[in-house]
N, C-alpha and C. Protein backbone atom coordinates (compact mmCIF):
# COMPACT_ATOMS: atom_id res chain seq x y z
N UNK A 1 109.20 159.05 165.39
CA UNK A 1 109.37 159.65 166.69
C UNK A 1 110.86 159.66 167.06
N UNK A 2 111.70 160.80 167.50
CA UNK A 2 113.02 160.67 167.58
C UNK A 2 112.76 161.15 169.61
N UNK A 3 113.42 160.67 170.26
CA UNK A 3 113.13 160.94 171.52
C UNK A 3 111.69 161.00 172.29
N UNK A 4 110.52 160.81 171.62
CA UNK A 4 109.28 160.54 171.80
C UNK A 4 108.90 161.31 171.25
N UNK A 5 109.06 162.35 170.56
CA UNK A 5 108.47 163.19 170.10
C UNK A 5 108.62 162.93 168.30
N UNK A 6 107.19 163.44 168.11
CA UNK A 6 106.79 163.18 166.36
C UNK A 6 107.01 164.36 165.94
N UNK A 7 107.72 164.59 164.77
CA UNK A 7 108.20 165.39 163.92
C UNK A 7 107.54 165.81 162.76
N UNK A 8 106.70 164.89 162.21
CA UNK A 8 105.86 165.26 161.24
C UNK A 8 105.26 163.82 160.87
N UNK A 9 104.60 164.51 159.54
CA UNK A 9 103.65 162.92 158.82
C UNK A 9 104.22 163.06 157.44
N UNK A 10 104.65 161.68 156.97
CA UNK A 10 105.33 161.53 155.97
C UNK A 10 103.86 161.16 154.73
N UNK A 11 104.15 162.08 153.88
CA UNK A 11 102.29 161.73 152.94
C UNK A 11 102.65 161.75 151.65
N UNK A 12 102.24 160.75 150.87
CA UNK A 12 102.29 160.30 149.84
C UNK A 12 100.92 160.93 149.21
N UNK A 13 100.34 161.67 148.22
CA UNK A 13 99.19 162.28 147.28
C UNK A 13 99.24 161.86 145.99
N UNK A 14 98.50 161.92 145.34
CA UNK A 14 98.14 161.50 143.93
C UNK A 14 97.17 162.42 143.38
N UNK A 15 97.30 162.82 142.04
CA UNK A 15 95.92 163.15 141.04
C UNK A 15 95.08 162.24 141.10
N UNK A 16 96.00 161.43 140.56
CA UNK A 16 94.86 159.78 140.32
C UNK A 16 94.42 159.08 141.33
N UNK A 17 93.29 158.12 141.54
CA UNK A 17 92.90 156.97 142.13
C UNK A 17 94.29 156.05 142.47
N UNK A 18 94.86 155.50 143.70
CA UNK A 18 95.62 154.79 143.02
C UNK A 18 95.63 153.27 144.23
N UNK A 19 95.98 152.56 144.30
CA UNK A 19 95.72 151.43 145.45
C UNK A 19 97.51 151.22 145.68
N UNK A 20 97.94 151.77 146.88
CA UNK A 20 99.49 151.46 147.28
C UNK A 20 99.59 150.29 147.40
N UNK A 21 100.45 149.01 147.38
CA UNK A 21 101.25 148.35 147.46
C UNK A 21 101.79 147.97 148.68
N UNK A 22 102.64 146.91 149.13
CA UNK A 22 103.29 146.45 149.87
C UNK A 22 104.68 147.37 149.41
N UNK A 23 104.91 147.07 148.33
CA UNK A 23 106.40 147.30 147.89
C UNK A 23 106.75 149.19 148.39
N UNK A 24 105.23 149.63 147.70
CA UNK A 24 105.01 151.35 148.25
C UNK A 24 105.15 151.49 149.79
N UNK A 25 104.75 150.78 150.46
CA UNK A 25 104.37 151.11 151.48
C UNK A 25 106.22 150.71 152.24
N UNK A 26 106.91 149.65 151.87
CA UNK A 26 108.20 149.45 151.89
C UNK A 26 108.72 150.94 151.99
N UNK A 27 109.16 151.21 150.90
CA UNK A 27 109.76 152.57 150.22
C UNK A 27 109.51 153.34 151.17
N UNK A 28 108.34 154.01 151.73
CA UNK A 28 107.77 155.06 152.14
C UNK A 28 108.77 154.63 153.72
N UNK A 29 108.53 153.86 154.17
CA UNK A 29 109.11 153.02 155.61
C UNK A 29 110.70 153.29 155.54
N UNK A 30 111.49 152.86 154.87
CA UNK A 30 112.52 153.11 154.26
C UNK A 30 112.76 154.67 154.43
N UNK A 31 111.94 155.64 153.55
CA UNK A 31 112.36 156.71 153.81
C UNK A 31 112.19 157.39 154.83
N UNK A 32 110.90 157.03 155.69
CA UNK A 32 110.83 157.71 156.93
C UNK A 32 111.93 157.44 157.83
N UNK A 33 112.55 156.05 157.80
CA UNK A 33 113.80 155.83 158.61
C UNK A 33 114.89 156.55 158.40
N UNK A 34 115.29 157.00 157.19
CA UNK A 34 116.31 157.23 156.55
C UNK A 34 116.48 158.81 156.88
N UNK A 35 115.11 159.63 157.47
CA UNK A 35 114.71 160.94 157.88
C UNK A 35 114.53 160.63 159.22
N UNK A 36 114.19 160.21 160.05
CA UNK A 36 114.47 159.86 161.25
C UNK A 36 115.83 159.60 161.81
N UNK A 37 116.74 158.98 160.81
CA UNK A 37 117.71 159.06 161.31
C UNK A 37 118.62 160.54 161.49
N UNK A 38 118.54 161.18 160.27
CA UNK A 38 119.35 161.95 159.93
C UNK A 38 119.10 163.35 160.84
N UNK A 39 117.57 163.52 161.23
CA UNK A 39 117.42 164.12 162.40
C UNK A 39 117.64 164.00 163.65
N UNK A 40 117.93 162.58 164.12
CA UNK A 40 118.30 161.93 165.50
C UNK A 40 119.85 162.92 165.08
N UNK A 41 120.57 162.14 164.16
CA UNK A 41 121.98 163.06 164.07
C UNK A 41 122.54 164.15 164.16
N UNK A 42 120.93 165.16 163.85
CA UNK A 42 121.21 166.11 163.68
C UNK A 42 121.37 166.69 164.99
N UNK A 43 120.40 166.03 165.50
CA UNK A 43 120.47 166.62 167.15
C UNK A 43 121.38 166.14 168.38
N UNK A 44 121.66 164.90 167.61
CA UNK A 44 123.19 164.64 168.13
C UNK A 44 123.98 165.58 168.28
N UNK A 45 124.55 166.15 166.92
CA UNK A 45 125.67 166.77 167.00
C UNK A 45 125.22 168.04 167.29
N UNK A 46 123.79 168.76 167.59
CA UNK A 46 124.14 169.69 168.16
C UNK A 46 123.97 169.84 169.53
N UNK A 47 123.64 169.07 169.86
CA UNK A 47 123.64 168.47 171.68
C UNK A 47 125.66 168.52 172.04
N UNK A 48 126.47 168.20 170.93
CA UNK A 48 127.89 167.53 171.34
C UNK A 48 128.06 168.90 170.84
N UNK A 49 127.72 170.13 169.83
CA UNK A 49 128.45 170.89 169.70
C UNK A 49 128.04 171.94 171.11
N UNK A 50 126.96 171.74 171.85
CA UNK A 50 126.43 172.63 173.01
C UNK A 50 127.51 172.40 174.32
N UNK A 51 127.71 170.64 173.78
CA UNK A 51 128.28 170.29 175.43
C UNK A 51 130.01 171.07 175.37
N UNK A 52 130.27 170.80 173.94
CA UNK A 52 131.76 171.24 173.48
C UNK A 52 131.89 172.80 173.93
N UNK A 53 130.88 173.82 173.53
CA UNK A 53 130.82 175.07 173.55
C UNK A 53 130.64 175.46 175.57
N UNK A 54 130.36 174.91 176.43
CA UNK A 54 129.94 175.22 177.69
C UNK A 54 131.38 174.30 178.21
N UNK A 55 131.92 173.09 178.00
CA UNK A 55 133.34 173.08 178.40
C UNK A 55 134.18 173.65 178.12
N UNK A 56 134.03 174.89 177.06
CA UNK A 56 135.28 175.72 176.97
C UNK A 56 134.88 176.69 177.91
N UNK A 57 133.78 177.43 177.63
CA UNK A 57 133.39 178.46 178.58
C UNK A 57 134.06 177.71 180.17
N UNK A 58 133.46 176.85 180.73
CA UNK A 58 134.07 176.51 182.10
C UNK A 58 135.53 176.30 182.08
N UNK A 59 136.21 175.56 181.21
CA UNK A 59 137.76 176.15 180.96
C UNK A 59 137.75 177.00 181.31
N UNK A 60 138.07 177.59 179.96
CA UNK A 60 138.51 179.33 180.10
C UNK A 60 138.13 180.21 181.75
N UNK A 61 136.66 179.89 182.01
CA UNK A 61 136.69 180.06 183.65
C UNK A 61 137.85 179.92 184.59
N UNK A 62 137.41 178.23 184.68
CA UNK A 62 138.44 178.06 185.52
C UNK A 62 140.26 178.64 185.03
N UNK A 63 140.72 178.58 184.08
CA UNK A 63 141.76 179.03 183.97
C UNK A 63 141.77 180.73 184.55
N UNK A 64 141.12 181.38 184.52
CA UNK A 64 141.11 182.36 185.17
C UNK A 64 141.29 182.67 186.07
N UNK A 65 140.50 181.87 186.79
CA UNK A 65 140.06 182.11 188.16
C UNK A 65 141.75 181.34 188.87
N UNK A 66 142.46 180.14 188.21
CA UNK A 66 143.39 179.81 188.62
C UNK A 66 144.63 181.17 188.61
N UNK A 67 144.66 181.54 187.38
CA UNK A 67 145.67 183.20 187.42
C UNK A 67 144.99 183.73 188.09
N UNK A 68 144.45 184.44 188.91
CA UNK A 68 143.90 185.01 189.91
C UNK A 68 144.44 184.65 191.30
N UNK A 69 144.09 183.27 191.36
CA UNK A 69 144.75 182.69 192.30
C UNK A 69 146.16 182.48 192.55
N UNK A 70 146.66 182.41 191.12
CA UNK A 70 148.45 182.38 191.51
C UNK A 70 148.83 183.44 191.62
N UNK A 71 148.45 184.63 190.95
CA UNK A 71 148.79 185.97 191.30
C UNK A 71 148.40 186.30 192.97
N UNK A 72 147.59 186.11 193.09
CA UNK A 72 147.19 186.77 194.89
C UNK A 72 148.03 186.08 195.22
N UNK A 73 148.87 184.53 195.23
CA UNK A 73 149.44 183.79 196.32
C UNK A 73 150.37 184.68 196.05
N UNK A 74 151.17 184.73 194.52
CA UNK A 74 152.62 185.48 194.63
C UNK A 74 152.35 186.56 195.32
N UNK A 75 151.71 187.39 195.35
CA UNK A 75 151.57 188.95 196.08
C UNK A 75 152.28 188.11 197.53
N UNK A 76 150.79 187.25 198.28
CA UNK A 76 151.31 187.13 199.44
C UNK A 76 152.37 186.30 200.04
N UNK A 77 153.58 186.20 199.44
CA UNK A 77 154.25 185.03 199.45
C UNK A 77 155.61 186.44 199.04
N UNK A 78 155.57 187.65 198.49
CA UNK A 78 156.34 188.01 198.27
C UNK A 78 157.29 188.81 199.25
N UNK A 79 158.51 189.12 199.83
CA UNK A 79 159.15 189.09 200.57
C UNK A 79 159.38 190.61 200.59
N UNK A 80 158.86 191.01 201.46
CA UNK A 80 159.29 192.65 201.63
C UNK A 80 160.77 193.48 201.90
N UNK A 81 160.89 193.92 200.47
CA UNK A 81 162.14 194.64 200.62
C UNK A 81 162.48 195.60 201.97
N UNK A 82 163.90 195.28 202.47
CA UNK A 82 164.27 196.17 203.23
C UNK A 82 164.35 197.73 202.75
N UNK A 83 163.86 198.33 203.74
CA UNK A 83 164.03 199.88 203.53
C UNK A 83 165.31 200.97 203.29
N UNK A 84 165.59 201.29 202.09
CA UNK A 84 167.11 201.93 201.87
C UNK A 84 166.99 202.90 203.31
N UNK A 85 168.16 203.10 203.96
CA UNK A 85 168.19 204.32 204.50
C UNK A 85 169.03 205.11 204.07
């Protein structure tokens, strides 16, 4: 279960009759961890590559929206030439 949720069933089959083991049943434990983990990771990093991808977007926003803003101040901040006569 990675976040509560089950991902699958890890199944061991045979042709033969066969009676598993402690040591089998080890192994099998072992590997389900070893796949559990690597999916927790996986969704790690794409959780960190989502959060990475939506802080640039809001960057790049806000940087915008800041040139926007310094441009309108310069407009209104700019000093009106006297009129040639």
């Amino acid at each position: 279960m990675i976040n509560g949720f089950t991902w699958g069933v890890l199944e061991v089959d045979s042709s033969e009759r066969k009676c598993f083991d402690e040591w089998d049943i080890g192994f099998l434990s072992t590997v389900e961890n070893i796949m559990g983990t690597c999916l927790a990771l996986h969704e790690a990093q794409q959780t960190n590559i989502e959060k990475r991808a939506r802080r640039e977007r809001d960057r790049g926003q806000a940087n915008l929206v800041m040139q926007e803003l310094q441009h309108r101040i310069k407009n209104n901040l700019r000093v009106p030439q006297p009129e040639a006569t």
